[in-house]
Protein backbone atom coordinates (compact mmCIF):
# COMPACT_ATOMS: atom_id res chain seq x y z
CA UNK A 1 5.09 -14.81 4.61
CA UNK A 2 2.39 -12.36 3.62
CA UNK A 3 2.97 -8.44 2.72
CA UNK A 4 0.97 -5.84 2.48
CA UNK A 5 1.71 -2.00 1.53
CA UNK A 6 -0.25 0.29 3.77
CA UNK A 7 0.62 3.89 5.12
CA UNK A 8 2.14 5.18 7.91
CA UNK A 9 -0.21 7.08 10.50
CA UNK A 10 1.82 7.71 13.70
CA UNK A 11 5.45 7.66 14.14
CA UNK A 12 5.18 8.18 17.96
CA UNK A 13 6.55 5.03 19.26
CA UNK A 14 10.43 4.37 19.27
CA UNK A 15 11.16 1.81 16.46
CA UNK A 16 7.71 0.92 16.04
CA UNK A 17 5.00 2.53 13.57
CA UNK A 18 1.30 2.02 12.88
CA UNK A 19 0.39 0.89 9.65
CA UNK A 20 -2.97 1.13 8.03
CA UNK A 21 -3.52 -1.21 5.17
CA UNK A 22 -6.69 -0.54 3.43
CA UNK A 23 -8.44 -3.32 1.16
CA UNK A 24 -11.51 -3.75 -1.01
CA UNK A 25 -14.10 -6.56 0.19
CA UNK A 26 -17.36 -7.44 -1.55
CA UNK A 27 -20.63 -7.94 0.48
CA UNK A 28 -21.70 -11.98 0.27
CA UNK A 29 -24.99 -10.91 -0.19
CA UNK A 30 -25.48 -7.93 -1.95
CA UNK A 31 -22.56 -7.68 -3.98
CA UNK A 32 -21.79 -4.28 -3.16
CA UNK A 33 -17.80 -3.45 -2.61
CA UNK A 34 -16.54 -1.29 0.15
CA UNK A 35 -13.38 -0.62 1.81
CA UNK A 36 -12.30 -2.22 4.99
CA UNK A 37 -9.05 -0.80 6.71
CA UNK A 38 -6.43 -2.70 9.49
CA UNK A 39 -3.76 -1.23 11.46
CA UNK A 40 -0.99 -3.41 11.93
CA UNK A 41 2.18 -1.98 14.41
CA UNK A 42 5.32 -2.75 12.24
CA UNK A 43 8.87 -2.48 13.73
CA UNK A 44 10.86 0.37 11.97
CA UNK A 45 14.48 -0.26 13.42
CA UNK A 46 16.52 2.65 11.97
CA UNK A 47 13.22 4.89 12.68
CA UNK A 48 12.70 5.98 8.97
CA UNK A 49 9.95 5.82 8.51
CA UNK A 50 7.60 8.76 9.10
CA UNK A 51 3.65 9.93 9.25
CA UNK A 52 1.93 9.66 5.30
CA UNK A 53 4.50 7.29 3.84
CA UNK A 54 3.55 4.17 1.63
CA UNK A 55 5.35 1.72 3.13
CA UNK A 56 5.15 -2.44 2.39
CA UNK A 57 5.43 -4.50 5.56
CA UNK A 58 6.49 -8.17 5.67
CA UNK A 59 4.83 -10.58 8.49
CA UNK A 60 7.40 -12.09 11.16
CA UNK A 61 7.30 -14.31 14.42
CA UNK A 62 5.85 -12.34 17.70
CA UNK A 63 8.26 -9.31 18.33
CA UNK A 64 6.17 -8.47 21.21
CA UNK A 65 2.35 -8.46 22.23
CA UNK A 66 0.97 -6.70 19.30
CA UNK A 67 3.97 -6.22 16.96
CA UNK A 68 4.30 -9.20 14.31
CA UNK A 69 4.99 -7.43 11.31
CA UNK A 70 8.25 -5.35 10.12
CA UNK A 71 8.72 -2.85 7.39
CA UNK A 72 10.40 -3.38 4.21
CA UNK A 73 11.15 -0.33 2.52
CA UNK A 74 8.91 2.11 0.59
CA UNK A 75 6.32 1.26 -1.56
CA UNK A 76 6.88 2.50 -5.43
CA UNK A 77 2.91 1.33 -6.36
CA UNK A 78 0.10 3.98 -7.78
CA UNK A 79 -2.39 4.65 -5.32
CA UNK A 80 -5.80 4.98 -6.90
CA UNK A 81 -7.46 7.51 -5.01
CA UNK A 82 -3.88 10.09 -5.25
């Protein structure tokens, strides 16, 4: 199973929040490096989780059309850019 730490942007759903998980990718051609982000909806059963937390999410079987990932806990890792 893959995981991924990413942050929290909305907290509006009941148990579910939107993750965005931002990664570095390198042009094929040109070499050049740029970021590429993906929002992924992660179940949050206890509803802890809030707006602008690092959170790591773990990927799961189908919990409904778009939700197939669920959240671990919070993410202790340095972010580069804070």
């Amino acid at each position: 199973m893959r995981t991924l730490i990413g942050i929290v942007v909305s907290d509006k759903m009941k148990k579910t929040r939107v993750v965005e998980v931002t990664r570095i990718k390198q042009h094929p051609r040109y070499e050049k490096r740029y970021e590429a982000t993906a929002s992924f909806k992660a179940h949050d059963e206890r509803e802890e989780y809030h707006a602008g937390d690092k959170v790591v999410i773990k990927e799961i079987r189908p919990m409904s059309k778009d939700k197939r990932w669920v959240i671990i806990g919070k993410s202790e890792a340095q972010n580069p850019k804070s």
